[in-house]
Protein backbone atom coordinates (compact mmCIF):
# COMPACT_ATOMS: atom_id res chain seq x y z
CA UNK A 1 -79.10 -39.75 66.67
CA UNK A 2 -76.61 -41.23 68.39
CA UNK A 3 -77.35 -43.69 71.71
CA UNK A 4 -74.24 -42.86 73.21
CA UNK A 5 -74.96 -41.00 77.01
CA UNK A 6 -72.31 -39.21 77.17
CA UNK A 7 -73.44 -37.34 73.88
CA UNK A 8 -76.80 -36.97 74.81
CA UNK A 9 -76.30 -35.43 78.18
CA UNK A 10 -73.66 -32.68 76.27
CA UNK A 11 -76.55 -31.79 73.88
CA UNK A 12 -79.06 -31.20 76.84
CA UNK A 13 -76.83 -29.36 78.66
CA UNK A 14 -76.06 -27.10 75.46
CA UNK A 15 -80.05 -26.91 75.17
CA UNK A 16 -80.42 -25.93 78.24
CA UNK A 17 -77.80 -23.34 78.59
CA UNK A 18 -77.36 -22.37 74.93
CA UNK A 19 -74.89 -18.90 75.28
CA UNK A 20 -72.51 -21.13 77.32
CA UNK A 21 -69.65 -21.13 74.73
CA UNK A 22 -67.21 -23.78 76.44
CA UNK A 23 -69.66 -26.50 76.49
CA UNK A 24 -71.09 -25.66 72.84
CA UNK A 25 -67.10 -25.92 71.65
CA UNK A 26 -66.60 -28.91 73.63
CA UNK A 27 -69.82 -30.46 72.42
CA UNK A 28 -69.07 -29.90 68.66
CA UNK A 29 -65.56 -31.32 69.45
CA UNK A 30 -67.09 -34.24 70.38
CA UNK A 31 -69.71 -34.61 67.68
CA UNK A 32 -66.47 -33.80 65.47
CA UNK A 33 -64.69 -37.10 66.74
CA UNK A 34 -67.30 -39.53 66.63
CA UNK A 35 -68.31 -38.60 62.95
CA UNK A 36 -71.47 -36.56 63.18
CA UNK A 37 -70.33 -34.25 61.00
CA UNK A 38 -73.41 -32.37 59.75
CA UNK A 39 -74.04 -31.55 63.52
CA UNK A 40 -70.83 -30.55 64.71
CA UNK A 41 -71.28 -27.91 62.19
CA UNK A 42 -74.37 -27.37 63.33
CA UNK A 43 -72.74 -26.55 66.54
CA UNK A 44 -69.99 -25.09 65.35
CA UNK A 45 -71.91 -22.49 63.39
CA UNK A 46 -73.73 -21.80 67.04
CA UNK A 47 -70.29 -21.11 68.98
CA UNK A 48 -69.38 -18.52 66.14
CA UNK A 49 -72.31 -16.66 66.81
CA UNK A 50 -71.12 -16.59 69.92
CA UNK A 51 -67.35 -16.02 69.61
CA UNK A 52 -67.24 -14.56 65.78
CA UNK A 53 -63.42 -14.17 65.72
CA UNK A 54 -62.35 -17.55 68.05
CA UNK A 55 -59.58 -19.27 65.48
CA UNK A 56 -60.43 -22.50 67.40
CA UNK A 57 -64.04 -22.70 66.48
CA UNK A 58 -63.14 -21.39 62.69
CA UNK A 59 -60.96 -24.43 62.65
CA UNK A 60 -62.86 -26.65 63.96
CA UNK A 61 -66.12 -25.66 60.95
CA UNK A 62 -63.35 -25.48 58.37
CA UNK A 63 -62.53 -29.46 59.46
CA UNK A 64 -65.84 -30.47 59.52
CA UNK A 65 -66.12 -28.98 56.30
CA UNK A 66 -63.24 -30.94 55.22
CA UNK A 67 -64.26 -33.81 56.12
CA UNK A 68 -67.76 -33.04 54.36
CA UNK A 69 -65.73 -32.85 51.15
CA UNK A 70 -67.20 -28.64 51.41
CA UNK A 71 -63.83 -27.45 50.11
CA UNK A 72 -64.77 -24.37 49.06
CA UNK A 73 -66.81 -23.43 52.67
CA UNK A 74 -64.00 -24.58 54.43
CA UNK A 75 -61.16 -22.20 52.95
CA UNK A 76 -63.94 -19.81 53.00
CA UNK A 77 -64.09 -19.75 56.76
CA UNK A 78 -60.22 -20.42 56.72
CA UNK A 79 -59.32 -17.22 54.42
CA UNK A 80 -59.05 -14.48 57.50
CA UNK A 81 -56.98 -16.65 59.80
CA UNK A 82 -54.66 -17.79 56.72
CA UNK A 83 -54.05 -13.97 56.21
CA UNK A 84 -52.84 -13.60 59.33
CA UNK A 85 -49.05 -13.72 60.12
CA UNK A 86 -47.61 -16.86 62.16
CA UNK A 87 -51.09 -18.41 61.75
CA UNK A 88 -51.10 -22.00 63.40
CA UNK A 89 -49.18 -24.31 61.22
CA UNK A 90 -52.22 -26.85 61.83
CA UNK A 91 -54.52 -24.63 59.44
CA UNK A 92 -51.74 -24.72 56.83
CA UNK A 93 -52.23 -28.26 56.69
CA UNK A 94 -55.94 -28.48 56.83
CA UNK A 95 -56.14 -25.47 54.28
CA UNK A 96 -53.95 -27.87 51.74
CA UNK A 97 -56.40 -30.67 52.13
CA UNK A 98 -59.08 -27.89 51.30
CA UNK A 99 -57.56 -27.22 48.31
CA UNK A 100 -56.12 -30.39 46.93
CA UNK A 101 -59.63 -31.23 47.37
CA UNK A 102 -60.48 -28.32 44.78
CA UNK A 103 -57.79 -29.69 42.50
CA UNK A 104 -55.23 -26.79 43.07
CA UNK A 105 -52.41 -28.66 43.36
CA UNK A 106 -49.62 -26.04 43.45
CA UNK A 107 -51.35 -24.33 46.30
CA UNK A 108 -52.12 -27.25 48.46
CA UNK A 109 -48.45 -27.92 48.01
CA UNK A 110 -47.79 -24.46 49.26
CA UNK A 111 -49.28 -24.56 52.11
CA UNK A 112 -48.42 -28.17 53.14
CA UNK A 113 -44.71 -27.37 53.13
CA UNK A 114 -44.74 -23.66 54.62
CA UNK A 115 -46.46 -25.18 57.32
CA UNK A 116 -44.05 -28.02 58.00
CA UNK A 117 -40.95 -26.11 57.73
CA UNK A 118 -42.48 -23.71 61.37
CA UNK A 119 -43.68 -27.56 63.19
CA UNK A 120 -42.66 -30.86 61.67
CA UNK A 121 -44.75 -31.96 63.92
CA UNK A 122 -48.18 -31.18 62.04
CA UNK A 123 -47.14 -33.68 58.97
CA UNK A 124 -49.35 -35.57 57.40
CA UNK A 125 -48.08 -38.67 55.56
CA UNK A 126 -51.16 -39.77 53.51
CA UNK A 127 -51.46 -36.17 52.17
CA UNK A 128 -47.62 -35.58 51.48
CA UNK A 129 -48.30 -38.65 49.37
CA UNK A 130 -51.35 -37.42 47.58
CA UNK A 131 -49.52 -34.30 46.75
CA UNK A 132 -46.43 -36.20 45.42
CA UNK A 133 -44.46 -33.39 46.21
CA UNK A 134 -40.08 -32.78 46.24
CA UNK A 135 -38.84 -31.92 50.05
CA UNK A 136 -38.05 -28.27 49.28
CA UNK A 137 -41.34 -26.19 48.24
CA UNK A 138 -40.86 -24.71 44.68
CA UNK A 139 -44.42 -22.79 44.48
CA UNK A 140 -45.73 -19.31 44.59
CA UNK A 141 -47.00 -18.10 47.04
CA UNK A 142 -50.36 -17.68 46.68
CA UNK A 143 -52.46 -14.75 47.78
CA UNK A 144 -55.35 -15.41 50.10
CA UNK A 145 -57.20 -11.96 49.79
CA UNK A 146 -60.97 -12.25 49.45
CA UNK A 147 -61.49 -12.59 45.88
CA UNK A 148 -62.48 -9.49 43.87
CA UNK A 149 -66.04 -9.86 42.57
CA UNK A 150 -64.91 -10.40 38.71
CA UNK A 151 -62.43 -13.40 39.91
CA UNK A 152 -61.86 -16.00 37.48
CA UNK A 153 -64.39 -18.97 38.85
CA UNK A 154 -62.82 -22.42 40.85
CA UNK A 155 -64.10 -25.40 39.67
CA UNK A 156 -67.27 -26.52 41.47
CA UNK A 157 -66.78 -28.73 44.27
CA UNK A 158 -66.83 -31.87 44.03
CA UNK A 159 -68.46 -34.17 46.56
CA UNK A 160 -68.33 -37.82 47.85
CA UNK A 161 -70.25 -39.43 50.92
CA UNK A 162 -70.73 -38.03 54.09
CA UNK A 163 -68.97 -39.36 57.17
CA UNK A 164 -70.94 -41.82 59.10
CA UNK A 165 -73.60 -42.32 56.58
CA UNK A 166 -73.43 -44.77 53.35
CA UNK A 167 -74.26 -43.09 50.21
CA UNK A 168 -73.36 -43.14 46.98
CA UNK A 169 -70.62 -40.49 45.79
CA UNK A 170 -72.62 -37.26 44.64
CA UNK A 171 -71.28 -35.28 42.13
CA UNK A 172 -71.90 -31.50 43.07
CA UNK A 173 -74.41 -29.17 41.80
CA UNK A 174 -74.55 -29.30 37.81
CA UNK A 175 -75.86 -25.52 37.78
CA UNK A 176 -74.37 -23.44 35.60
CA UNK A 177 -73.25 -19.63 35.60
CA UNK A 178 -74.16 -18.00 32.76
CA UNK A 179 -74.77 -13.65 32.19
CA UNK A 180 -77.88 -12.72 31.07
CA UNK A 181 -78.37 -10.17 28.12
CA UNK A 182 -82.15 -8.93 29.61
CA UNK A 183 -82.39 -5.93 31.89
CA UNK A 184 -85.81 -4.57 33.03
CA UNK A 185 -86.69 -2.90 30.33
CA UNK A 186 -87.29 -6.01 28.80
CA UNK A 187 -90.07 -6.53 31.39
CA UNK A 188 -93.27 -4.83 30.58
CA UNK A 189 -95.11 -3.12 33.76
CA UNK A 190 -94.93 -4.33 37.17
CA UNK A 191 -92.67 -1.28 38.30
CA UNK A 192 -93.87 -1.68 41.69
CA UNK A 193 -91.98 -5.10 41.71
CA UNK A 194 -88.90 -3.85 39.93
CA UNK A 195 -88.97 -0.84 42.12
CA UNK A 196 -88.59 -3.46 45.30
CA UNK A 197 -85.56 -6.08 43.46
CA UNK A 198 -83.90 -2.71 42.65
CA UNK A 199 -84.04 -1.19 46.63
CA UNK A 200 -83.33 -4.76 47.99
CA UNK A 201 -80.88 -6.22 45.32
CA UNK A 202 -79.83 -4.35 43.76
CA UNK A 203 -78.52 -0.52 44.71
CA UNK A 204 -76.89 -2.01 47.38
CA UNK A 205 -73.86 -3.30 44.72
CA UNK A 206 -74.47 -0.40 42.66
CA UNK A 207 -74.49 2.42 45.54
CA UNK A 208 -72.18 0.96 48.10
CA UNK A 209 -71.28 3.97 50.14
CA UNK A 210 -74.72 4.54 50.61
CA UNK A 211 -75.93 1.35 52.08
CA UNK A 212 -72.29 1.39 53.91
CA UNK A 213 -73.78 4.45 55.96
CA UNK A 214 -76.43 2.72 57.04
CA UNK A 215 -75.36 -0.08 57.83
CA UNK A 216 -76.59 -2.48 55.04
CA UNK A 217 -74.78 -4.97 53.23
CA UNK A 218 -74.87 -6.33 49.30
CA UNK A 219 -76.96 -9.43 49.67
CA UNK A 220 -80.09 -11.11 50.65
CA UNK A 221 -82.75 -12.69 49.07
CA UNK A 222 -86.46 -11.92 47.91
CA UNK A 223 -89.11 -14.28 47.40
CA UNK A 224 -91.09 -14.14 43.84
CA UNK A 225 -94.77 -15.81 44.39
CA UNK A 226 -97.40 -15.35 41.81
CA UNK A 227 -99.94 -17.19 39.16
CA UNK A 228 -97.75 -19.65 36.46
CA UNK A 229 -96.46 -17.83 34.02
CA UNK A 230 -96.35 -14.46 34.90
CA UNK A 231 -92.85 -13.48 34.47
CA UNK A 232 -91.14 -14.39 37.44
CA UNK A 233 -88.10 -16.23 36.01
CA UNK A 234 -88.07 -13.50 33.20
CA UNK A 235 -87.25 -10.75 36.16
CA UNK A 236 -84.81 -12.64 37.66
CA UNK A 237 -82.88 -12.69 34.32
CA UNK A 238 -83.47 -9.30 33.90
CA UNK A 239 -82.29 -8.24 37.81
CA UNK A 240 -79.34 -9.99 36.67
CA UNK A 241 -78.98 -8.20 33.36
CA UNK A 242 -79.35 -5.03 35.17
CA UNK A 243 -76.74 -5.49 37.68
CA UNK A 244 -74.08 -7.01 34.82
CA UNK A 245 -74.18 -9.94 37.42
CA UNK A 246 -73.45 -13.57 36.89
CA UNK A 247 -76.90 -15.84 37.03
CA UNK A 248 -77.35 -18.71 38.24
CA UNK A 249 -80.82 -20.38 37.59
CA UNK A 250 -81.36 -23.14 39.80
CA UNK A 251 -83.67 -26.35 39.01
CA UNK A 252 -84.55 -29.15 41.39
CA UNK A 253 -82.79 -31.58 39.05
CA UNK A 254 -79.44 -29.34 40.27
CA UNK A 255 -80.09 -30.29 44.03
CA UNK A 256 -82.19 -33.34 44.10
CA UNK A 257 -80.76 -36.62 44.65
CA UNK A 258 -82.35 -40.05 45.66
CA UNK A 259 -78.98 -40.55 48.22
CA UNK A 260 -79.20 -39.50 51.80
CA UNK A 261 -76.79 -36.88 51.99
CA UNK A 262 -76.09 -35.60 48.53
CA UNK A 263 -79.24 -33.45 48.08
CA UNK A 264 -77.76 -31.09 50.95
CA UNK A 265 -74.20 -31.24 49.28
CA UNK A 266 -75.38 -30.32 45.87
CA UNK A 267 -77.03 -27.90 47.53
CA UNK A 268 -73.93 -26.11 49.32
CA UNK A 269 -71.93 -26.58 45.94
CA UNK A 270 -74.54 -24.32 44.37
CA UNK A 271 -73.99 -21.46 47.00
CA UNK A 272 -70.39 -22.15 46.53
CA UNK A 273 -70.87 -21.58 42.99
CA UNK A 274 -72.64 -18.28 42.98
CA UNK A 275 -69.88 -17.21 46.14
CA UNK A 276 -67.31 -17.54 43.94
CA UNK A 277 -68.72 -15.80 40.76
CA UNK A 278 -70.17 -12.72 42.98
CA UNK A 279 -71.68 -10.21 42.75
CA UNK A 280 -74.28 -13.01 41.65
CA UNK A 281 -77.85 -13.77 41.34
CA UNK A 282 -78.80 -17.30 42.36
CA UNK A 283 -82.19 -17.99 41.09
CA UNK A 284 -84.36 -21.05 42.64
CA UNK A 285 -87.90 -21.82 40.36
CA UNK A 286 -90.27 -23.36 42.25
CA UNK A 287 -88.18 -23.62 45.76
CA UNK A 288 -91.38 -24.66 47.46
CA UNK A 289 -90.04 -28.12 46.59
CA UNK A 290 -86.84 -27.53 48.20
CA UNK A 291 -87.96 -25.18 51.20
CA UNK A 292 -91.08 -26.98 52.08
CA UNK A 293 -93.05 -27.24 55.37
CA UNK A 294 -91.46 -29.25 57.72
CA UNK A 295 -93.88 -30.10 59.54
CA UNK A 296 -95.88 -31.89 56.47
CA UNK A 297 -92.66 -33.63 55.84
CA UNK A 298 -92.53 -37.36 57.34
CA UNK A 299 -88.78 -38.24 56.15
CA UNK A 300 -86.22 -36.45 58.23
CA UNK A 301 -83.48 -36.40 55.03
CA UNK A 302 -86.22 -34.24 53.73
CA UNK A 303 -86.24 -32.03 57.07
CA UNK A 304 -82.32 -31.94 56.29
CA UNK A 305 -82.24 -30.48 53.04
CA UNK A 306 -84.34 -27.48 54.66
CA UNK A 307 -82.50 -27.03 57.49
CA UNK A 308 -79.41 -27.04 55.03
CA UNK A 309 -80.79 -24.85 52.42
CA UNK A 310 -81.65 -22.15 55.53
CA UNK A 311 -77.80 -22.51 56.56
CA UNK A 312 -77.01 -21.40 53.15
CA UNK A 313 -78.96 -18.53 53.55
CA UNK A 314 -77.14 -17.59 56.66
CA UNK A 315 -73.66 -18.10 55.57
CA UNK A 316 -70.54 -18.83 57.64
CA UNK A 317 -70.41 -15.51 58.83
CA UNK A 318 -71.93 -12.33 58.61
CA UNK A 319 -70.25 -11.66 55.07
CA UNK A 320 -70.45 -15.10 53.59
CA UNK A 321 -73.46 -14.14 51.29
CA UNK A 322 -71.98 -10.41 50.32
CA UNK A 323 -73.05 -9.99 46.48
CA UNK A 324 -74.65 -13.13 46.20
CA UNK A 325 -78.69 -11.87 45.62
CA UNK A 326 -80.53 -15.30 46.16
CA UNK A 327 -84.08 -15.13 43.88
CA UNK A 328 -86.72 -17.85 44.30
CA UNK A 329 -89.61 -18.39 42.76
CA UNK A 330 -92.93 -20.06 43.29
CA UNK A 331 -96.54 -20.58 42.49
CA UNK A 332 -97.25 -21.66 46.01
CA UNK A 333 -96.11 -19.82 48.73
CA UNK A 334 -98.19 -20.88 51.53
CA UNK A 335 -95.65 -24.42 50.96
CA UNK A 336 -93.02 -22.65 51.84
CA UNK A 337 -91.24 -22.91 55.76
CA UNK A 338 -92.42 -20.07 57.59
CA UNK A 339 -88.59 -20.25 59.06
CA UNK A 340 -87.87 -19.02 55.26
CA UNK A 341 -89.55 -15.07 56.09
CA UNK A 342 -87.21 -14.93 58.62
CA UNK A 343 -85.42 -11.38 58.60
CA UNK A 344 -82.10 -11.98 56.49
CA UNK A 345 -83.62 -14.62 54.43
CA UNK A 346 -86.67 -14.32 52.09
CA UNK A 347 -87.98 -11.76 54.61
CA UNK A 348 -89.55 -9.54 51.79
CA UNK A 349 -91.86 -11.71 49.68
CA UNK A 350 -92.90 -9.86 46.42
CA UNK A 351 -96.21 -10.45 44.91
CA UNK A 352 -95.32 -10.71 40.79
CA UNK A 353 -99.33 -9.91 40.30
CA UNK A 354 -100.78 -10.54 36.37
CA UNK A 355 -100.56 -7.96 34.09
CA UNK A 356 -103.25 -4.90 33.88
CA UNK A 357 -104.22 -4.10 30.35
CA UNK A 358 -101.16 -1.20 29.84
CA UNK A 359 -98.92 -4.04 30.91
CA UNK A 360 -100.23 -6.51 28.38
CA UNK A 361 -100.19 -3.80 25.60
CA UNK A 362 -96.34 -3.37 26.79
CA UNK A 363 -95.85 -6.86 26.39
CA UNK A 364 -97.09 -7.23 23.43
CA UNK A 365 -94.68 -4.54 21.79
CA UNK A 366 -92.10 -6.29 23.16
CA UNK A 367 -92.72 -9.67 21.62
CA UNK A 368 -93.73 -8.21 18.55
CA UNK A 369 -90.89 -5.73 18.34
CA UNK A 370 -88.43 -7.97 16.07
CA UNK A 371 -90.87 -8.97 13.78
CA UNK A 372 -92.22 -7.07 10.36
CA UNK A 373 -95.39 -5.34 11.76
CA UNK A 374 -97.97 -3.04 10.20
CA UNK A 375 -99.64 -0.19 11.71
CA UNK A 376 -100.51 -2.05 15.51
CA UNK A 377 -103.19 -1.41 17.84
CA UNK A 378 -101.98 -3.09 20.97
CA UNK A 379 -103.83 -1.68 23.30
CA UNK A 380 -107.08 -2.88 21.59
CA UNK A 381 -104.85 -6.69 21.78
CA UNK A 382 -104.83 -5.98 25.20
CA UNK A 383 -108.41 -4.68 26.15
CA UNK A 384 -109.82 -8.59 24.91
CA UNK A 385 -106.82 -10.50 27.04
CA UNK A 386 -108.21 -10.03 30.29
CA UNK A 387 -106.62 -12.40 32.76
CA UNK A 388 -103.88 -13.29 30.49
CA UNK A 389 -100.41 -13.37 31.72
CA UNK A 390 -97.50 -13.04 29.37
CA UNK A 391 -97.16 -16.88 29.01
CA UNK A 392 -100.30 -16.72 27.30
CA UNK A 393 -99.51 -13.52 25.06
CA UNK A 394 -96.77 -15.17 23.91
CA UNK A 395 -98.65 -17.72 22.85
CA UNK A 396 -101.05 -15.44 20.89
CA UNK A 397 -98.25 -13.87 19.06
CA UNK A 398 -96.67 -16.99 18.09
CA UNK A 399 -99.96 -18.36 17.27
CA UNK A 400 -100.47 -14.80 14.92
CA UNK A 401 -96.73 -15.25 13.72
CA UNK A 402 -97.46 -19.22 12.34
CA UNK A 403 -100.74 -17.78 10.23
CA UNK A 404 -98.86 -15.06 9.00
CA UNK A 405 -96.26 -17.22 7.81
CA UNK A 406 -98.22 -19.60 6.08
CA UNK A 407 -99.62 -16.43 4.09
CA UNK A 408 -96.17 -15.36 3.41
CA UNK A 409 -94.79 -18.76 2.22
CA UNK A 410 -97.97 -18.23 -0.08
CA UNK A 411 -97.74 -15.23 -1.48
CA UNK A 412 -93.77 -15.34 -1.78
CA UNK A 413 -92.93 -12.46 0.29
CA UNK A 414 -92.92 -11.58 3.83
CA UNK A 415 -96.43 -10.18 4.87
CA UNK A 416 -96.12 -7.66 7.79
CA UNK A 417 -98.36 -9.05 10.83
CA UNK A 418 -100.72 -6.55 11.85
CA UNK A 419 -103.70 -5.85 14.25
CA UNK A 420 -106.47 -8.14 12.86
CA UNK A 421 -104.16 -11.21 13.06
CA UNK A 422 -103.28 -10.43 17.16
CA UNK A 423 -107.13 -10.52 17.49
CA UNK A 424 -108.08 -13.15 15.72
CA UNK A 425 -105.16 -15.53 17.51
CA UNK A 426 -105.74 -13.57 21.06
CA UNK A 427 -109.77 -15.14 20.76
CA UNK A 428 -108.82 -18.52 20.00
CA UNK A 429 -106.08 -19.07 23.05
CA UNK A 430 -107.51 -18.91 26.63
CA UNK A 431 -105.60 -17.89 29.82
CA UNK A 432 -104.06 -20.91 31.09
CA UNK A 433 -104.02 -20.92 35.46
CA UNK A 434 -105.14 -17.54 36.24
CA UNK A 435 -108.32 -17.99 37.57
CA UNK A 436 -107.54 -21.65 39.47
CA UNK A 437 -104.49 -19.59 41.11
CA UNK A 438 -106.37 -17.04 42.20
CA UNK A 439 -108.97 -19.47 43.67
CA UNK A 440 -106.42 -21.14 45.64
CA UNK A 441 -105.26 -17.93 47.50
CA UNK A 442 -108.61 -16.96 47.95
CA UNK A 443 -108.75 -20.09 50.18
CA UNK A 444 -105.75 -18.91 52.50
CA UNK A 445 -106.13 -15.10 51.77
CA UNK A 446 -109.46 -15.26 53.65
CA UNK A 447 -109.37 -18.52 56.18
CA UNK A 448 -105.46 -18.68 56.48
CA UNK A 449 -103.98 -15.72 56.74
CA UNK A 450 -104.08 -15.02 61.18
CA UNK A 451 -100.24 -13.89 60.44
CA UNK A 452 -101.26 -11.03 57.96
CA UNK A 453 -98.73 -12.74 55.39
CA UNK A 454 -100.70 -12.58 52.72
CA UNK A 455 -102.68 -9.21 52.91
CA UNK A 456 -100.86 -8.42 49.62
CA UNK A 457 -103.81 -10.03 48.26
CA UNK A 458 -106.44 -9.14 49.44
CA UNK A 459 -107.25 -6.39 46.76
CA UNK A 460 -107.02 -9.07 44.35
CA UNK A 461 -108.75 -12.03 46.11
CA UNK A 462 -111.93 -9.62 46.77
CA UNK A 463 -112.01 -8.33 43.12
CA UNK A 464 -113.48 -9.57 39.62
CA UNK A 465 -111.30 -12.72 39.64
């Protein structure tokens, strides 16, 4: 924070009368100036709330942006006023530093000379110079219609240091997009969970006009908590599947970095990514590590990346996050920011519970299904795999598969795996972290739980485990 008084008393006074939009415009301005870039957009992001349409305030996010090296948020927030005839020649110019910053070239130069040719006045030397450009324009103009949900994907962002602070030049997020070729009826059981990604993620792409009528939009995000290993990254491929979405599956070596600074930025590239590759499902395993309690935190750049990763949830505006379905995933949920549960972010937590014996016996048939079987009894597989979770059954049936192959290298011919080998494998593997799991939410299900936020499991907590 910065010492300066004049600063300080501007934030008070914005504390203390927070819906006075003047002072929180002048404030940012300010913060804009002196290099505090992260919170001028913090503040910036308050006054739209405020004043949704104001072109000044858009302008002013869409520099700090800029000057954040967020390319891709800043032509994001820059996109409706750019549509808009005689726009100020001023965000012509900062929309061509946007996108020479993406590496489009031809546009940036586009833009840059449309907007000096209506006020010479709003030339830039230093980025006529970068754009090596002739004095007449000779580029098409490009269109600056929000991109249709099958748009060819921008290259990811590239970062460098932020303002006022001295790190080392990140490099973006290295997630990747890829489509998934599961849908859910590659997951065995847990309808009740399918039935809740497919009301919340997913019928509001399929069934538009519906959701329109009622005022719902494509987007939002659900939170996956359960025991290791009981399918939760499998659904979120399969949600994808099922919606013929892109998928991006998020690790923490995608956002983490040991800079100040560059954690947060990979983290906005990633949101950039799956913005531009919409309708998209942006899948975070174990986010407790990114969306942690801050109050058990003692570093503030690890309070940052939080508060970052919760303004990614929000969006710019109301309509940042359309088609983007943000999926997370973790063993621990009681980690996790109670600011997370907020309405509009992971406000629907879905308990992904181990499977009952019908679901094991459905799991089974579909790990065994590509493989020469005999007559199979799965049910009686899954009668003597109590508290296994499909991790676990897919160890038994690759434990099954390696016998069986031995006897077929044997006997010279493929031997069709059948009931007796399942049973024999399925008593020599035991469950892995059922049981521990369960003990740990026992602990907050019954001495932690004043909020009612984990009632989910009670039924479970109070049973045989």
């Amino acid at each position: 924070m910065s010492d300066d008084a004049g600063l300080q008393a501007l934030r008070e006074a914005a504390r203390l009368s927070p819906d006075n939009l003047p002072l929180r415009q002048h404030l940012a301005g300010q913060l804009l100036a002196k290099g505090y870039l992260a919170e001028a957009e913090a503040e910036y992001r308050a006054a739209l709330m405020l004043a949704p349409k104001d072109p000044g305030i858009t302008a002013g996010l869409a520099e700090a942006f800029v000057r954040q090296s967020a390319y891709g948020a800043a032509l994001a927030a820059l996109e409706p006023l750019l549509a808009e005839p005689g726009y100020p020649p001023a965000l012509g110019v900062l929309a061509a530093r946007a996108l020479l910053g993406e590496g489009d070239m031809a546009r940036a130069g586009y833009r840059y000379h449309e907007a000096i040719s209506r006020d010479p006045s709003v030339a830039d030397a230093g980025l006529a110079a970068r754009l090596s450009a002739p004095a007449a324009p000779s580029y098409a103009a490009p269109s600056y219609a929000t991109p249709a949900y099958n748009a060819p994907a921008a290259p990811v962002t590239q970062y460098g240091a932020p303002g006022p602070v001295a790190a080392a030049p990140g490099h973006g997020s290295s997630a990747e997009v890829e489509r998934s070729k599961l849908s859910f009826a590659d997951v065995a059981g847990m309808e009740a969970v399918k039935e809740a990604l497919r009301i919340k993620l997913l019928l509001p792409i399929q069934q538009p006009e519906l959701y329109a009528a009622f005022g719902k939009r494509a987007g939002g995000g659900v939170l996956l908590y359960g025991p290791p290993g009981a399918g939760k990254t499998h659904l979120a491929r399969a949600a994808a599947g099922e919606l013929g979405a892109s998928f991006v599956n998020v690790g923490l070596a995608d956002i983490l970095d040991m800079y100040i600074g560059s954690s947060e930025r990979n983290l906005r590239a990633t949101f950039d990514l799956a913005r531009r590759h919409r309708p998209c499902v942006l899948f975070f395993d174990e986010v407790d590590a990114l969306a942690a309690r801050r109050s058990d935190m003692r570093q503030a750049h690890t309070r940052q990346l939080v508060n970052q990763f919760l303004a990614e949830l929000d969006g710019v505006d109301q309509h940042a996050n359309e088609g983007v379905l943000v999926l997370a995933a973790t063993n621990a949920p009681w980690y996790v920011d109670v600011a997370f549960r907020r309405p509009g972010r992971f406000d629907q937590p879905v308990f992904v519970p181990p499977p009952d014996p019908a679901a094991r016996a459905a799991i089974l048939r579909i790990l065994c299904r590509d493989k020469p079987l005999s007559e199979m009894d799965f049910d009686a597989v899954a009668r003597i795999t109590d508290h296994f979770v499909g991790a676990d059954l897919k160890g038994v049936v690759d434990r099954a598969v390696e016998a069986k192959l031995q006897q077929s290298i044997s006997a010279g011919r493929a031997i069709p795996l059948s009931t007796p080998d399942l049973l024999a494998a399925a008593q020599s593997v035991r469950p892995t972290a059922v049981r521990e799991w369960m003990a740990t939410a026992r602990n907050y299900v019954m001495h932690a739980n004043d909020s009612g936020a984990w009632d989910e499991l009670l039924p479970w907590v109070k049973g045989k485990w």
